[in-house]
C-alpha atoms as a PDB file:
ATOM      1  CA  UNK A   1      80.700 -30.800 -72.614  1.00  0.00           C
ATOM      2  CA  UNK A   2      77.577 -32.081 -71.667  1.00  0.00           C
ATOM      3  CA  UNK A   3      75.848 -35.431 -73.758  1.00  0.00           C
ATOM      4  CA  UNK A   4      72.861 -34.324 -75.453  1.00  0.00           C
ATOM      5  CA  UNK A   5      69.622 -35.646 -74.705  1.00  0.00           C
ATOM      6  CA  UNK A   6      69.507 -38.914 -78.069  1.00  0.00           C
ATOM      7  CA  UNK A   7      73.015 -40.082 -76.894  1.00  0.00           C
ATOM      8  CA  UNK A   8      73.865 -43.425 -77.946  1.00  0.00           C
ATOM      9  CA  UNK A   9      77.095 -43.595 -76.001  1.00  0.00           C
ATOM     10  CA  UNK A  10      78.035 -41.894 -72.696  1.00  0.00           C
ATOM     11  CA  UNK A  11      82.136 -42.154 -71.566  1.00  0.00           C
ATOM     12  CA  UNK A  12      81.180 -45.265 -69.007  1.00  0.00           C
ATOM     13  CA  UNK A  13      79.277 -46.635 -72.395  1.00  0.00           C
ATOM     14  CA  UNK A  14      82.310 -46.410 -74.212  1.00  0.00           C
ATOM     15  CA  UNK A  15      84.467 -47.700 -72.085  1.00  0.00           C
ATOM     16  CA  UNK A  16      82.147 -51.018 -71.745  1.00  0.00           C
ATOM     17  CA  UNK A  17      82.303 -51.214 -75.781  1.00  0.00           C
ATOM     18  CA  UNK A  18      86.264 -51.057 -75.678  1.00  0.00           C
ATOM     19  CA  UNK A  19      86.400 -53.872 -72.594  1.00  0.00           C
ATOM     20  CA  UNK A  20      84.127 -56.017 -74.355  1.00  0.00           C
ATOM     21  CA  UNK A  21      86.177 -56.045 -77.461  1.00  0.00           C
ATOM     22  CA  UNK A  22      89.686 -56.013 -75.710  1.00  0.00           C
ATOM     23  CA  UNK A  23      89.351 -57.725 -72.915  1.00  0.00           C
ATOM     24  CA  UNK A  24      86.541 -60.268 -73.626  1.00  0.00           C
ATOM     25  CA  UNK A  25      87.643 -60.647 -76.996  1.00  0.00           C
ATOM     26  CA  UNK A  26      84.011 -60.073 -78.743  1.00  0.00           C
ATOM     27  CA  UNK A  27      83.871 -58.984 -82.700  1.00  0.00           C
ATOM     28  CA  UNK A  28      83.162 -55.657 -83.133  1.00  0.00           C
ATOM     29  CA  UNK A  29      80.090 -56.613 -85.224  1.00  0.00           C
ATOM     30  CA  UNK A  30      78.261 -58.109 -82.345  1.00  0.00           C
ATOM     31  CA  UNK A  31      79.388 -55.691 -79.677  1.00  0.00           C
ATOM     32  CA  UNK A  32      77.853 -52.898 -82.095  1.00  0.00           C
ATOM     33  CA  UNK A  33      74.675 -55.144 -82.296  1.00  0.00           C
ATOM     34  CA  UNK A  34      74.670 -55.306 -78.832  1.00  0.00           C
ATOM     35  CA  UNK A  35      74.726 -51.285 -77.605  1.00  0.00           C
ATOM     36  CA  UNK A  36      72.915 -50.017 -80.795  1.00  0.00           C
ATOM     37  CA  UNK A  37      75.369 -48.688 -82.675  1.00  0.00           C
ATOM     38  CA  UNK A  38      77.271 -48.981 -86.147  1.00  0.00           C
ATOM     39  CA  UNK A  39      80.570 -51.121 -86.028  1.00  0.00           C
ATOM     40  CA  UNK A  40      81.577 -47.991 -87.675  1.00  0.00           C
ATOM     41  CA  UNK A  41      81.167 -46.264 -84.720  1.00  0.00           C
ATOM     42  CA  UNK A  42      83.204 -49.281 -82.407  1.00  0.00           C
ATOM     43  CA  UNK A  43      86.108 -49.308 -84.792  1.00  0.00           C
ATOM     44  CA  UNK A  44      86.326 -45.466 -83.827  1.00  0.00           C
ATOM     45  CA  UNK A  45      86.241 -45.607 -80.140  1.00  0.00           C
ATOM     46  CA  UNK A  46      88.693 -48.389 -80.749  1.00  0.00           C
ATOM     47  CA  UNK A  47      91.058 -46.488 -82.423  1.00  0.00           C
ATOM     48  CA  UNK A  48      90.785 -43.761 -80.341  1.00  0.00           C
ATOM     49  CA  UNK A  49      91.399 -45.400 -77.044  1.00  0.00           C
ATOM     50  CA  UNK A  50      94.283 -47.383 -79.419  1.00  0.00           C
ATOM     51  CA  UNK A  51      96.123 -43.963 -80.408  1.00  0.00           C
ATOM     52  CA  UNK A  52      95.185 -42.032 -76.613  1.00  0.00           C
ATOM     53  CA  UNK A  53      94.313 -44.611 -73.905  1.00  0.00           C
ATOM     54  CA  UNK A  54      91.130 -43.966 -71.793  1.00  0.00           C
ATOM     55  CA  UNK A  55      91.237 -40.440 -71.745  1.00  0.00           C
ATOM     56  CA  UNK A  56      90.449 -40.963 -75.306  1.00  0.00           C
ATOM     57  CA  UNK A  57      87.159 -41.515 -75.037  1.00  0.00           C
ATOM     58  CA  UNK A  58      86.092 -38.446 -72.893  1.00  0.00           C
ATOM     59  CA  UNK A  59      83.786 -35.760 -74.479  1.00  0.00           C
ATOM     60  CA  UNK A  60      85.449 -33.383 -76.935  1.00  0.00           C
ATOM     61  CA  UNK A  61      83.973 -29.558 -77.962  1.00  0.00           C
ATOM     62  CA  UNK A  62      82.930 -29.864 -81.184  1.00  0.00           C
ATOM     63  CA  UNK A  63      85.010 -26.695 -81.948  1.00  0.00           C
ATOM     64  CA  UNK A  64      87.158 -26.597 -84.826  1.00  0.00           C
ATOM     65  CA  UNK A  65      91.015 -26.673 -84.224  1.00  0.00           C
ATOM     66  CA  UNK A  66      91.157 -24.024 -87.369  1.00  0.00           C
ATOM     67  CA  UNK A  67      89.279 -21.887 -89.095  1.00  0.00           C
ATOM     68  CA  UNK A  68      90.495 -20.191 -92.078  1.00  0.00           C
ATOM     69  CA  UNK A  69      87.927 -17.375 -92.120  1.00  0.00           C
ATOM     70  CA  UNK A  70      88.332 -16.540 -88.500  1.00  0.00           C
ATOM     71  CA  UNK A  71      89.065 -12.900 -88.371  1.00  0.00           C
ATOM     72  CA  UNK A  72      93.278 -12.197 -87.084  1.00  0.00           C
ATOM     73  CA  UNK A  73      93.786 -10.297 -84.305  1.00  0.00           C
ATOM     74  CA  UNK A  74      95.258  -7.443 -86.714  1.00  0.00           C
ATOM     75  CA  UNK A  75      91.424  -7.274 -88.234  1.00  0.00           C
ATOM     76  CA  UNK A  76      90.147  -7.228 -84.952  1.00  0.00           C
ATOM     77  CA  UNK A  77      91.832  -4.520 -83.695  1.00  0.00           C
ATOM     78  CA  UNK A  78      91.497  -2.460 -86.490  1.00  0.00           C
ATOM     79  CA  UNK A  79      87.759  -2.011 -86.292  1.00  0.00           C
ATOM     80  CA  UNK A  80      87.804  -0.962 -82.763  1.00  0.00           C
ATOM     81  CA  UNK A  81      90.419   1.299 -83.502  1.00  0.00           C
ATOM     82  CA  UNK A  82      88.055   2.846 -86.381  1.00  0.00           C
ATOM     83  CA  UNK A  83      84.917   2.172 -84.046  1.00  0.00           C
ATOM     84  CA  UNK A  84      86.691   4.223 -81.262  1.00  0.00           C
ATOM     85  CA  UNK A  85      86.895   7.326 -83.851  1.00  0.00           C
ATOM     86  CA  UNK A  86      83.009   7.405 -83.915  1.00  0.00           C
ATOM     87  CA  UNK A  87      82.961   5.470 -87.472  1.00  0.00           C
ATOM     88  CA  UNK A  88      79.004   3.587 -88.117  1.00  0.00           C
ATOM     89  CA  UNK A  89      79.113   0.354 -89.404  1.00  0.00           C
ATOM     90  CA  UNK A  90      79.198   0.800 -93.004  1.00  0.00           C
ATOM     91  CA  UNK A  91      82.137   2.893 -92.979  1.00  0.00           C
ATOM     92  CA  UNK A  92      83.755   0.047 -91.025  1.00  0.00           C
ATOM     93  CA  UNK A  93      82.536  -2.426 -93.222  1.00  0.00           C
ATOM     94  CA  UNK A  94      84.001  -0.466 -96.223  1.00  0.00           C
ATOM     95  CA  UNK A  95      87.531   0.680 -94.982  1.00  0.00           C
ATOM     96  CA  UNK A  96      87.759  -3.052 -93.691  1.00  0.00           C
ATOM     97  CA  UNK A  97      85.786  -5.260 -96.234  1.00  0.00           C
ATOM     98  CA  UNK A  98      85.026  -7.166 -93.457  1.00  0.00           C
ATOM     99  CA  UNK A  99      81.297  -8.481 -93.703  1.00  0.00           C
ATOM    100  CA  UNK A 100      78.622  -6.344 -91.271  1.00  0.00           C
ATOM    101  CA  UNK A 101      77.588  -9.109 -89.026  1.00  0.00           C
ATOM    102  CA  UNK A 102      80.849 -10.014 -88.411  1.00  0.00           C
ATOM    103  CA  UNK A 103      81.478  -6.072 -87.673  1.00  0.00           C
ATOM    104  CA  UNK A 104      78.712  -6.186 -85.194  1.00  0.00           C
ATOM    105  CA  UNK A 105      79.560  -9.364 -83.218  1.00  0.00           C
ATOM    106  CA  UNK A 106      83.395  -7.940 -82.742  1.00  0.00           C
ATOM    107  CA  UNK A 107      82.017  -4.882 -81.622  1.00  0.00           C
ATOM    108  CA  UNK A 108      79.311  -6.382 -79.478  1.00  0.00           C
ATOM    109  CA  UNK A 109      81.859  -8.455 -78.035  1.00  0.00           C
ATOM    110  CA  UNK A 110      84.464  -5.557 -77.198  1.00  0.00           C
ATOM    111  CA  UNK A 111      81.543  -3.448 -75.790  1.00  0.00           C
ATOM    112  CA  UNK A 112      81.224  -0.716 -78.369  1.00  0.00           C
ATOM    113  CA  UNK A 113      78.531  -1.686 -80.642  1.00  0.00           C
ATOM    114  CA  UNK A 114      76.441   1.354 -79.033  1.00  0.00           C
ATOM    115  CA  UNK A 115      78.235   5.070 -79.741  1.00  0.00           C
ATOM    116  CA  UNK A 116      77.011   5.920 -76.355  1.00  0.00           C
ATOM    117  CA  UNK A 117      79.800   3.229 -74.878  1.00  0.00           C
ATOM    118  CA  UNK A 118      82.706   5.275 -76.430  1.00  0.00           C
ATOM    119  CA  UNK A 119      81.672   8.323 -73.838  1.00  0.00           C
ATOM    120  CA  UNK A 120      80.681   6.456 -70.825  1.00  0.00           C
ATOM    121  CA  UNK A 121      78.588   8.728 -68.024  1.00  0.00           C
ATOM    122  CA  UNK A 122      80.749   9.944 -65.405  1.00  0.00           C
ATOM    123  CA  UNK A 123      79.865   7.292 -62.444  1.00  0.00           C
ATOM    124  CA  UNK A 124      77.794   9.020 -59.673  1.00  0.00           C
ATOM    125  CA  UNK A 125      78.817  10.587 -56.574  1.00  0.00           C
ATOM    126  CA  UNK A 126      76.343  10.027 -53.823  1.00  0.00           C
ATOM    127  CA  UNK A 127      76.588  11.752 -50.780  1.00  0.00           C
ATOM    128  CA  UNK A 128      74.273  11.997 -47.817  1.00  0.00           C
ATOM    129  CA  UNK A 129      74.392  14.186 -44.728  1.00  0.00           C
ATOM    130  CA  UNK A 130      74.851  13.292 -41.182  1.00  0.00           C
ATOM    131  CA  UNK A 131      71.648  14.671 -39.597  1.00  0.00           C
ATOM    132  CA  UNK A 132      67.748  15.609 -40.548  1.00  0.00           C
ATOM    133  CA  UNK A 133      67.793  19.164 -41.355  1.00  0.00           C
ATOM    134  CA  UNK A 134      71.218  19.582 -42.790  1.00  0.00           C
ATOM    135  CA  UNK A 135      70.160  20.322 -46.251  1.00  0.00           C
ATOM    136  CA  UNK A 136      66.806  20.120 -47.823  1.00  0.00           C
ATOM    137  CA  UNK A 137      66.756  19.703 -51.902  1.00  0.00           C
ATOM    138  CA  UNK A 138      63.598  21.877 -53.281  1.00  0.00           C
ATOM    139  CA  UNK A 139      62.998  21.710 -57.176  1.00  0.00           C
ATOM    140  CA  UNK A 140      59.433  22.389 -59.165  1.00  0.00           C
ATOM    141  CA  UNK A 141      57.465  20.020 -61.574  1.00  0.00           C
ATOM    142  CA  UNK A 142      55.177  21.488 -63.852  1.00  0.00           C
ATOM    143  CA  UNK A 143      51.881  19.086 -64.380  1.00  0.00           C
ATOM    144  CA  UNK A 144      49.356  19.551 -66.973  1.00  0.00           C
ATOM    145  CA  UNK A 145      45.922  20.778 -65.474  1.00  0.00           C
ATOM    146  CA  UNK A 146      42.545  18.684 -66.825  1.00  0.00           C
ATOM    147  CA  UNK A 147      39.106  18.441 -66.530  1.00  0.00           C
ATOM    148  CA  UNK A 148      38.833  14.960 -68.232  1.00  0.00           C
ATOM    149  CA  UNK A 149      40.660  11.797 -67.796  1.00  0.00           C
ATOM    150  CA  UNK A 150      43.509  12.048 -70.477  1.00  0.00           C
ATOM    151  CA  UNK A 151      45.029   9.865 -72.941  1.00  0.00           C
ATOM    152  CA  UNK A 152      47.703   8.378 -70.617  1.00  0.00           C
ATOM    153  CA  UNK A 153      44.456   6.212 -69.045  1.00  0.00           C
ATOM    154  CA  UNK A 154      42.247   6.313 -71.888  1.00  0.00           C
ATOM    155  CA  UNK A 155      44.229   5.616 -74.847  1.00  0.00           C
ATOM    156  CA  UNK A 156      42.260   8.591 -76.656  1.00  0.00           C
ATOM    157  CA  UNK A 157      44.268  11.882 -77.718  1.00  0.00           C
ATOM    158  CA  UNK A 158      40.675  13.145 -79.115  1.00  0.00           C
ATOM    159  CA  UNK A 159      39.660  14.228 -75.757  1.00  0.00           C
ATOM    160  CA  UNK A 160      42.324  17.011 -74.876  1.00  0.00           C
ATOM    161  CA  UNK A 161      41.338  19.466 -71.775  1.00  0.00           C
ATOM    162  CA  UNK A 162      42.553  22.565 -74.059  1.00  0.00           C
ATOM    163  CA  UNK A 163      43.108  25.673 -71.992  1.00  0.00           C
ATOM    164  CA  UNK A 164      42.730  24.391 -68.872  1.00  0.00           C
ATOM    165  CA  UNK A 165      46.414  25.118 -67.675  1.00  0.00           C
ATOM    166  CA  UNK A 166      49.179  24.323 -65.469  1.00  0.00           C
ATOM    167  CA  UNK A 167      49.673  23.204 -61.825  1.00  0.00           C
ATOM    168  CA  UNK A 168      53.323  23.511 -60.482  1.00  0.00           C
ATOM    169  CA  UNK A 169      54.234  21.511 -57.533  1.00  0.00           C
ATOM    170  CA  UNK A 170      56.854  22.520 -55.816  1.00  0.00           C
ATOM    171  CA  UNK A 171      58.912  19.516 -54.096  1.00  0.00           C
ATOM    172  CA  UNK A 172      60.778  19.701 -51.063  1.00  0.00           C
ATOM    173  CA  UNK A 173      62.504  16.701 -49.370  1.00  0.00           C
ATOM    174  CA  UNK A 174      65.691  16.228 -46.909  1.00  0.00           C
ATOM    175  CA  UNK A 175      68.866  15.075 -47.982  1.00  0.00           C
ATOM    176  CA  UNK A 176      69.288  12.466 -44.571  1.00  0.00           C
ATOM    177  CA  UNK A 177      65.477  11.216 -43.816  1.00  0.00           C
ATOM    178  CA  UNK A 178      64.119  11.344 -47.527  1.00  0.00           C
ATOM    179  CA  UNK A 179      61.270  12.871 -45.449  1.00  0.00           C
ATOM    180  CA  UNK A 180      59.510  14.786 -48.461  1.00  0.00           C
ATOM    181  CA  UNK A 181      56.613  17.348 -48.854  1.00  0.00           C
ATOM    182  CA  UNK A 182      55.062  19.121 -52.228  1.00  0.00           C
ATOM    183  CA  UNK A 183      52.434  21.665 -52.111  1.00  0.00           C
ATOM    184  CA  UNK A 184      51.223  22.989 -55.785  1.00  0.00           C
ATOM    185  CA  UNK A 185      50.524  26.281 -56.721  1.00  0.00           C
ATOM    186  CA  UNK A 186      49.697  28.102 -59.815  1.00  0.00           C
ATOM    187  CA  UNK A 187      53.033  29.457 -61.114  1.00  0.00           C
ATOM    188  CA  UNK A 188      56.677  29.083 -60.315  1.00  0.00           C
ATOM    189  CA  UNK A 189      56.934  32.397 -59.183  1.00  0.00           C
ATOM    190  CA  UNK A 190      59.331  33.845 -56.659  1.00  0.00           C
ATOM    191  CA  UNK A 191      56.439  34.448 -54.600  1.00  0.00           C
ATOM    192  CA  UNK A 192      55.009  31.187 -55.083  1.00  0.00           C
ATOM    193  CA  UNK A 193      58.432  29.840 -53.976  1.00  0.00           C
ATOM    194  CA  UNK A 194      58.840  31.604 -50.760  1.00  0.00           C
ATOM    195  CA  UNK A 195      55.046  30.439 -50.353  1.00  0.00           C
ATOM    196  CA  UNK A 196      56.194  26.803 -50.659  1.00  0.00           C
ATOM    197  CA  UNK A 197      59.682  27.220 -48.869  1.00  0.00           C
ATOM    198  CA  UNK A 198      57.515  28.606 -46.014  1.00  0.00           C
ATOM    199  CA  UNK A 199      54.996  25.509 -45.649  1.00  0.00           C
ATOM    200  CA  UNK A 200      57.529  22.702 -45.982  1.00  0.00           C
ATOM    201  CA  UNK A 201      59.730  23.924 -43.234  1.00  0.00           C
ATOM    202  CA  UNK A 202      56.177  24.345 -40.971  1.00  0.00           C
ATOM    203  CA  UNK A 203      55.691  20.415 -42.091  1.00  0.00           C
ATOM    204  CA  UNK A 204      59.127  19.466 -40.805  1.00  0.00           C
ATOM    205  CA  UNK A 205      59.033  21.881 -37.725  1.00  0.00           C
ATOM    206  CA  UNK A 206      56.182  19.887 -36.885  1.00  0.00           C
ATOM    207  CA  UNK A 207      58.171  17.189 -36.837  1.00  0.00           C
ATOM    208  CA  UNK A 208      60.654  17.870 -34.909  1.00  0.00           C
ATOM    209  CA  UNK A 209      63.549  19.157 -38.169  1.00  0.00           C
ATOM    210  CA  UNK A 210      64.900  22.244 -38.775  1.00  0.00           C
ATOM    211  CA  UNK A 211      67.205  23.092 -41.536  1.00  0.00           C
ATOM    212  CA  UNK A 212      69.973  24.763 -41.853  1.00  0.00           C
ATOM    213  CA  UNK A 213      70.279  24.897 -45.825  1.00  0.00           C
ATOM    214  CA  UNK A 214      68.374  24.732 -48.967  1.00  0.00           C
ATOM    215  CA  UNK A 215      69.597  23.855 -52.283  1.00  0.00           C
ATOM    216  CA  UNK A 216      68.222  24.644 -55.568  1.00  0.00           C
ATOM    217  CA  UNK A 217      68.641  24.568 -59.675  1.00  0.00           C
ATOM    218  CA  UNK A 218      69.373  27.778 -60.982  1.00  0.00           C
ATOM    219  CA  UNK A 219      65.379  28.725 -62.090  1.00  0.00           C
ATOM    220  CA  UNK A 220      64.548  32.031 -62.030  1.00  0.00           C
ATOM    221  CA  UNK A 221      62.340  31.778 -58.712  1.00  0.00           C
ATOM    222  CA  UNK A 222      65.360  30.444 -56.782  1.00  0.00           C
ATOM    223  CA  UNK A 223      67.784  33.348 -58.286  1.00  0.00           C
ATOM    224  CA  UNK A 224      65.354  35.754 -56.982  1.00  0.00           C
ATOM    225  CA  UNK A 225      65.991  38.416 -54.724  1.00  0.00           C
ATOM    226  CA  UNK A 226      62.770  37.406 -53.228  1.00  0.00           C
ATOM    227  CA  UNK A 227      64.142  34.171 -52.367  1.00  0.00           C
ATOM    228  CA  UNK A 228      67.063  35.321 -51.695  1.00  0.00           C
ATOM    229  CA  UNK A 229      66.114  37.693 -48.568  1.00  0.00           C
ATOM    230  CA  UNK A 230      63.625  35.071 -47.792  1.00  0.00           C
ATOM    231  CA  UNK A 231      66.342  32.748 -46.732  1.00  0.00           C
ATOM    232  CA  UNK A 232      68.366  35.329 -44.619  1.00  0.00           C
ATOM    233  CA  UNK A 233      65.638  36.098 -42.438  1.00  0.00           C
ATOM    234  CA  UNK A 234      65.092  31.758 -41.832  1.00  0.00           C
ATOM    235  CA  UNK A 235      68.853  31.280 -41.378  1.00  0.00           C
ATOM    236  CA  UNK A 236      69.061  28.951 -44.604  1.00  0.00           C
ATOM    237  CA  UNK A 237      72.478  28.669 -46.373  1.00  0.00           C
ATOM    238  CA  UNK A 238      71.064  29.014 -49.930  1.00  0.00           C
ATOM    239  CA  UNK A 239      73.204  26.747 -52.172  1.00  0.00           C
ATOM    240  CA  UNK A 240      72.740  26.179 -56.285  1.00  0.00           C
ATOM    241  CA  UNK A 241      73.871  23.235 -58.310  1.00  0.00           C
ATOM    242  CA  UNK A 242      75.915  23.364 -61.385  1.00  0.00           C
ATOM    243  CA  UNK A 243      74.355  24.417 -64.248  1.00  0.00           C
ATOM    244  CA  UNK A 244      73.739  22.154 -66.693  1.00  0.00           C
ATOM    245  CA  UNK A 245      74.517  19.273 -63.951  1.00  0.00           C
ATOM    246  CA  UNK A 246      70.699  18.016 -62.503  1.00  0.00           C
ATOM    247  CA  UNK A 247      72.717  14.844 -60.686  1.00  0.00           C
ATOM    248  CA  UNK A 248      73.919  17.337 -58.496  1.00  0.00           C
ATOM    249  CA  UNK A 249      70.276  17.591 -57.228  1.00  0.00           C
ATOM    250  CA  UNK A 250      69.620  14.037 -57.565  1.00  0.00           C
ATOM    251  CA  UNK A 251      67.268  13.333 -54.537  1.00  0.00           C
ATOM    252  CA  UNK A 252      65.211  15.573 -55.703  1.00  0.00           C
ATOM    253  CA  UNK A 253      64.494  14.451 -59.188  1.00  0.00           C
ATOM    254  CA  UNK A 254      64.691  11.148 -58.393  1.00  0.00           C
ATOM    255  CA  UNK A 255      61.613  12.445 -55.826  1.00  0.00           C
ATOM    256  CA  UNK A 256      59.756  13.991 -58.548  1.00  0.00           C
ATOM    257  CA  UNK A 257      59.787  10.664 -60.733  1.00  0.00           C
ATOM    258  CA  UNK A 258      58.490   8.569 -57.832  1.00  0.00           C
ATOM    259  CA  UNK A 259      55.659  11.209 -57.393  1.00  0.00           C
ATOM    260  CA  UNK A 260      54.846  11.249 -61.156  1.00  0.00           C
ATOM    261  CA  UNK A 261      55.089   7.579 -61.531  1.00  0.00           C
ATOM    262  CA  UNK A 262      53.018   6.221 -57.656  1.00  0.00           C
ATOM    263  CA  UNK A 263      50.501   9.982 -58.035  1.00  0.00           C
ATOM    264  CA  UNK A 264      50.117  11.856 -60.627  1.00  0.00           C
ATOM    265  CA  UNK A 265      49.718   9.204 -63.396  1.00  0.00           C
ATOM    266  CA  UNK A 266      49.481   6.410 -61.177  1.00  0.00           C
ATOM    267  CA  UNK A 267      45.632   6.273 -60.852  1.00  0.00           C
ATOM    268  CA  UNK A 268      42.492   7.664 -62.869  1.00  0.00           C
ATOM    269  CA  UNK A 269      41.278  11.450 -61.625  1.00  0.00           C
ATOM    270  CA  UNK A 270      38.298  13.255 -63.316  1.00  0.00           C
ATOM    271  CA  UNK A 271      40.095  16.219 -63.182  1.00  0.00           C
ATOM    272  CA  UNK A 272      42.828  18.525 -61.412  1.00  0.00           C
ATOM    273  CA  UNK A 273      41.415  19.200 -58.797  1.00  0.00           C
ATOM    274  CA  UNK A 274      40.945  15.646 -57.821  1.00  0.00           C
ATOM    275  CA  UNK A 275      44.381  15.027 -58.550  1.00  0.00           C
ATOM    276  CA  UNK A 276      45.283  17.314 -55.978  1.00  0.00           C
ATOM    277  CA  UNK A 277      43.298  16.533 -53.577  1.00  0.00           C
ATOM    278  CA  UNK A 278      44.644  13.462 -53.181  1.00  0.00           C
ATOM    279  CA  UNK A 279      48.472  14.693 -53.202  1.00  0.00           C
ATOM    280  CA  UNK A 280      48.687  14.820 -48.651  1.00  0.00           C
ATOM    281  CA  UNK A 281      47.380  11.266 -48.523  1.00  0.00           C
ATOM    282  CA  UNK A 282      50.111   9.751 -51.068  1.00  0.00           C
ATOM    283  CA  UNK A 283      52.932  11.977 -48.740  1.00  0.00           C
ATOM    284  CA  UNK A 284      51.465  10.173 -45.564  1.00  0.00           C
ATOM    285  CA  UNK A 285      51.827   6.807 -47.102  1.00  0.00           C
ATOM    286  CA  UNK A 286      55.481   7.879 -48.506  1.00  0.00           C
ATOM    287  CA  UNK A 287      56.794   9.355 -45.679  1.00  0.00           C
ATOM    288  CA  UNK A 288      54.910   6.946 -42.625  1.00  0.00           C
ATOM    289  CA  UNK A 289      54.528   3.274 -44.911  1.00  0.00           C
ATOM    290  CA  UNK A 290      56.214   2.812 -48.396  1.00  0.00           C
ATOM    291  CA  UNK A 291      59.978   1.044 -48.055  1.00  0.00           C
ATOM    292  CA  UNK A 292      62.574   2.932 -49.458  1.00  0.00           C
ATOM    293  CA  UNK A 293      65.381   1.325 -51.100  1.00  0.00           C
ATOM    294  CA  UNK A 294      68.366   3.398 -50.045  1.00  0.00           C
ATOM    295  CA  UNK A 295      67.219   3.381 -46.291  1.00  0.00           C
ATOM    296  CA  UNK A 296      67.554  -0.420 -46.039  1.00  0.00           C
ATOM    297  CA  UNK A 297      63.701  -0.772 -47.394  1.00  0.00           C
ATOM    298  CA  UNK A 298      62.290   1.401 -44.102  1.00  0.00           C
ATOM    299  CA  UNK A 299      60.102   4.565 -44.438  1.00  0.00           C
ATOM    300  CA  UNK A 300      61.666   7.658 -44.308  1.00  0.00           C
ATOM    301  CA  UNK A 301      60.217   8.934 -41.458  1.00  0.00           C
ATOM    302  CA  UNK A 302      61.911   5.972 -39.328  1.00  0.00           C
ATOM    303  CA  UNK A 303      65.181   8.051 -39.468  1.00  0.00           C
ATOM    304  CA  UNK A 304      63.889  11.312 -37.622  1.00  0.00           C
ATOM    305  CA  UNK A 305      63.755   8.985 -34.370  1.00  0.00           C
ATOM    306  CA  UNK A 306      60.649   9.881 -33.237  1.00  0.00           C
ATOM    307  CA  UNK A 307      59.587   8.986 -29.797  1.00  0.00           C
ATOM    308  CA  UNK A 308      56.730   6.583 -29.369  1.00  0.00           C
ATOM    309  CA  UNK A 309      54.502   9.234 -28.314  1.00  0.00           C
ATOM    310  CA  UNK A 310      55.533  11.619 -31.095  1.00  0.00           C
ATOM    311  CA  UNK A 311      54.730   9.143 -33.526  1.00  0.00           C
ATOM    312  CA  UNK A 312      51.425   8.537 -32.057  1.00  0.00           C
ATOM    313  CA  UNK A 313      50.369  12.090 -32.141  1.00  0.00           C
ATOM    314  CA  UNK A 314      51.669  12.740 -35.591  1.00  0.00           C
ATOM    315  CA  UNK A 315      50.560   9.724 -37.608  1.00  0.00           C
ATOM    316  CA  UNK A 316      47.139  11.264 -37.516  1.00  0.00           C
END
């Protein structure tokens, strides 16, 4: 316990207070006068280090020994037990008649005072293959078109760009590097998707990558037959995730955040166009210069081990 800041007496203090009155034999009226306390307070150290000896006069919690409203164990347990069968507060509070705060600070304190903590989320699996070109994750995000600066930089929902549409930009990015590319289009087509397919594995070729799978959500582009004969004729393994399960493709939505969040609403276009015009500088600065966390805070493009004079012909 620490001595709070207006402290008349520290433990060394009231050991001096107990010497001077045993040992030198002073009245406990004059040693109080002395260190600026009450002889109230002398006659209590004294009887303290009287009943206990010097480890009397250490610091004490000011904790109670008892409490006779302190909830029992029994009550304790029986509102997590009701908690755990998805019961709110005031049900708890009137099967129990135990008062709501108190409710709240036993659940707090056991973890459950949120419903979602009764189903915790399954903890992820992360995964990451060997080599560049093992797998690459494609997905599509669908972007409002405009012709005016919306409300997300203005602060004014008056001036809506009605009719003006959607761009979709497809997303592409491999599972090892986190090397990524997007190209947008106007639908999410299968034909748009082969379209897309077809210039991110030119981008990689350039570099050096070639894949040997693709996996996809279970949209209607990607189910395609389109797509489907697409990747036969390119060698690509075409794999699907789970339905229902978007973890399962979690590069690539954790992709499509960073894009929305550091381009697309990161900085204040006139219009569309604009927008997406500036899309191939951002993926240069991704790919060659921004730190990414899971690859030790190094751009992807340092795991494709790229030869000096590869890097200075492609970092053009």
């Amino acid at each position: 316990m620490n001595t709070h800041k207006n402290a008349r007496l520290t433990t060394h203090s009231r050991q001096v207070l107990v010497r001077r009155v045993i040992e030198q034999g002073l009245r406990p009226v004059d040693v109080a006068q002395a260190m600026a306390v009450s002889p109230r307070t002398v006659y209590k150290w004294l009887d303290r280090y009287r009943r206990e000896g010097w480890a009397g006069l250490a610091n004490r919690s000011c904790r109670p020994r008892r409490c006779p409203h302190r909830l029992s164990q029994a009550q304790r347990t029986r509102i997590i037990r009701l908690r755990r069968q998805r019961l709110i507060y005031r049900a708890i509070v009137r099967q129990t008649g135990v008062p709501r705060a108190t409710v709240a600070r036993v659940l707090q304190r056991a973890g459950l005072n949120r419903l979602s903590a009764l189903e915790p989320s399954q903890p992820a699996q992360r995964y990451e293959h060997a080599a560049p070109g093992d797998l690459l994750h494609l997905d599509i995000k669908k972007v409002n078109r405009f012709t005016r600066p919306g409300h997300r930089v203005t602060g004014d929902r008056r001036g809506k760009s009605r009719g003006a549409g959607w761009d979709y930009v497809h997303m592409a990015i491999d599972d090892h590097s986190r090397v990524a590319h997007a190209t947008i289009w106007p639908d999410e087509t299968a034909a748009s998707a082969v379209r897309a397919l077809m210039a991110a594995l030119r981008y990689y070729r350039r570099l050096g990558v070639r894949f040997k799978a693709v996996l996809t959500d279970n949209g209607a582009c990607y189910r395609s037959r389109c797509f489907a004969k697409a990747c036969r004729r390119l060698g690509l393994k075409h794999r699907r995730t789970q339905p229902y399960r978007p973890r399962t493709n979690g590069k690539a939505e954790r992709w499509i955040q960073t894009a929305l969040n550091e381009w697309a609403y990161a900085h204040v276009y006139q219009n569309a166009d604009e927008r997406a015009a500036y899309l191939p500088y951002w993926l240069h600065d991704y790919n060659w210069h921004r730190p990414h966390a899971s690859l030790k805070h190094k751009p992807p493009i340092s795991r494709l081990g790229l030869s000096v004079n590869n890097v200075v012909g492609l970092h053009t």
